[in-house]
Protein backbone atom coordinates (compact mmCIF):
# COMPACT_ATOMS: atom_id res chain seq x y z
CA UNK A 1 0.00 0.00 0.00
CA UNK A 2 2.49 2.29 0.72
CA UNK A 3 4.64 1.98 -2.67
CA UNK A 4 1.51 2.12 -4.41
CA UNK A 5 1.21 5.34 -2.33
CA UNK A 6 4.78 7.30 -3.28
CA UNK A 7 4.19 5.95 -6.82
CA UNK A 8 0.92 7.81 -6.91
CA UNK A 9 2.44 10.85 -5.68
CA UNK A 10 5.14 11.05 -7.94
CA UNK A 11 3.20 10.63 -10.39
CA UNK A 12 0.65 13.22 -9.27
CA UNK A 13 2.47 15.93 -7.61
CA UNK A 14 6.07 15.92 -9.85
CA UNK A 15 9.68 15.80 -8.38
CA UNK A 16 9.84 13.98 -4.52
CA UNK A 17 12.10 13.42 -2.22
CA UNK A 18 11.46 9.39 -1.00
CA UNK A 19 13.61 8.21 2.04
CA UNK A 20 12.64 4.67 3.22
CA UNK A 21 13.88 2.58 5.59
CA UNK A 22 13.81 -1.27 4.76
CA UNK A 23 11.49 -0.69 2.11
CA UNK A 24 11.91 -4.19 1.01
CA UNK A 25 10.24 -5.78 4.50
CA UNK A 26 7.92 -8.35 4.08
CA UNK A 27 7.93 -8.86 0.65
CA UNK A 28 8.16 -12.38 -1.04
CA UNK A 29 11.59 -12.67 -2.68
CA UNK A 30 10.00 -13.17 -6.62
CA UNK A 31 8.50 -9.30 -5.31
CA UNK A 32 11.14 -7.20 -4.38
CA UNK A 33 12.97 -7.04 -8.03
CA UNK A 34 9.49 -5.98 -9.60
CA UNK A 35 9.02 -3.74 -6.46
CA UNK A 36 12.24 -1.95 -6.66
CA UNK A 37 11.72 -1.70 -10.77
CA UNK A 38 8.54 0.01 -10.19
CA UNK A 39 10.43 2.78 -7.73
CA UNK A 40 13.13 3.52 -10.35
CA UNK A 41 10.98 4.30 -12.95
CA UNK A 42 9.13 6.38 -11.06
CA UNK A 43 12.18 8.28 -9.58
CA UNK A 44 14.26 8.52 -12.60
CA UNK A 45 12.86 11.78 -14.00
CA UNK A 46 14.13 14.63 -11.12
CA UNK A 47 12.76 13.03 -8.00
CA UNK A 48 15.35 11.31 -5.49
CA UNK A 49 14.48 8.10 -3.61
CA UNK A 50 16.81 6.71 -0.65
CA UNK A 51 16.40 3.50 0.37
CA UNK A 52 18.21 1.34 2.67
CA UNK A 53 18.58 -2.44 2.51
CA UNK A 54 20.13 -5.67 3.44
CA UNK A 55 17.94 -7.73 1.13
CA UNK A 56 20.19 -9.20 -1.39
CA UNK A 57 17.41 -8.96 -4.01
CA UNK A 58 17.19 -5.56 -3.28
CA UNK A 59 20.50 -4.55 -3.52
CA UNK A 60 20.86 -6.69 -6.88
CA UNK A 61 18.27 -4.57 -8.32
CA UNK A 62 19.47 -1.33 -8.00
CA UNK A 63 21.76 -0.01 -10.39
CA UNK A 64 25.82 0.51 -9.57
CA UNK A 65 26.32 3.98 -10.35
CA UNK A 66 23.88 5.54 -7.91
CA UNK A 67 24.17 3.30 -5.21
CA UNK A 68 26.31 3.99 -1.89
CA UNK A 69 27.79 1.53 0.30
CA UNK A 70 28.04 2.37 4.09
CA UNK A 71 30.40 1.42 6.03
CA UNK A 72 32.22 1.05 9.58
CA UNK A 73 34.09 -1.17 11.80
CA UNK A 74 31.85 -0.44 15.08
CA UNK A 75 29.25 1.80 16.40
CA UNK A 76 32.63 3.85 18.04
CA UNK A 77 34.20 4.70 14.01
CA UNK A 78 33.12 6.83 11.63
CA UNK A 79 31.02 5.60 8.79
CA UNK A 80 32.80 5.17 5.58
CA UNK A 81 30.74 6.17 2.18
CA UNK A 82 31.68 5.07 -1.38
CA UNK A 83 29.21 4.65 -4.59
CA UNK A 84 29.57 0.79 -5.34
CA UNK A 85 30.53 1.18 -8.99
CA UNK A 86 34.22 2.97 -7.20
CA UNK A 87 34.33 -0.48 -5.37
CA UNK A 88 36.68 -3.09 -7.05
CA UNK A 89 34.48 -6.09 -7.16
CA UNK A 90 34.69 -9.48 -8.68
CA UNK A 91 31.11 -10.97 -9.49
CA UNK A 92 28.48 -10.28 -7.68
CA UNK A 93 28.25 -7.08 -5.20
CA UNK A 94 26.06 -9.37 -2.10
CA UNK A 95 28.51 -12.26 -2.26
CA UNK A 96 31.39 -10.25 -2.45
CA UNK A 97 29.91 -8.20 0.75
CA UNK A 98 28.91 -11.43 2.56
CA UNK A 99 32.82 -13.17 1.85
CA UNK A 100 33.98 -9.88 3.27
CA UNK A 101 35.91 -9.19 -0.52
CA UNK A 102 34.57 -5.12 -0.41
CA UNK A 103 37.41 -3.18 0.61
CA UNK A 104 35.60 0.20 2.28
């Protein structure tokens, strides 16, 4: 309901700003990719959607160039921000991330 909700305005009201948390929650896997589709298309003309995720499906479905990866050691460092397309990655992004292969 909600993503049919930000689609609607976007569509209605022009350029948003979307930030949401785990927008991915309690989907069923074959849903997210078609999900996360449907929120680039609607973003990709002026309006800015933020997401965060650690649903592998969802990170696999958004593009390289305008995605960041965040990063830290613990709670006590700073957080350390690259775009993933700067990242030097063999294969794929999530199984590089989960092998612990993503040099920050």
């Amino acid at each position: 309901m909600i993503c049919a909700l930000v689609l609607a305005a976007t569509e209605s009201y022009g350029p948003l700003v979307c930030f949401w948390d785990e927008p991915d929650n309690y989907l069923a896997l074959n849903e997210v990719g078609q999900f996360v589709l449907a929120l680039r298309r609607a973003f990709r003309h002026g309006s800015q959607f933020i997401a965060t995720s650690h649903n592998p499906e969802a990170i696999r479905s958004f593009s390289r160039e305008n995605t960041l990866l965040l990063y830290r050691k613990s709670h006590l460092e700073p957080t350390i921000v690259r775009r993933v397309e700067d990242l030097k990655v063999n294969g794929d992004l999530v199984s590089a991330l989960i092998r612990g292969d993503v040099e920050p």
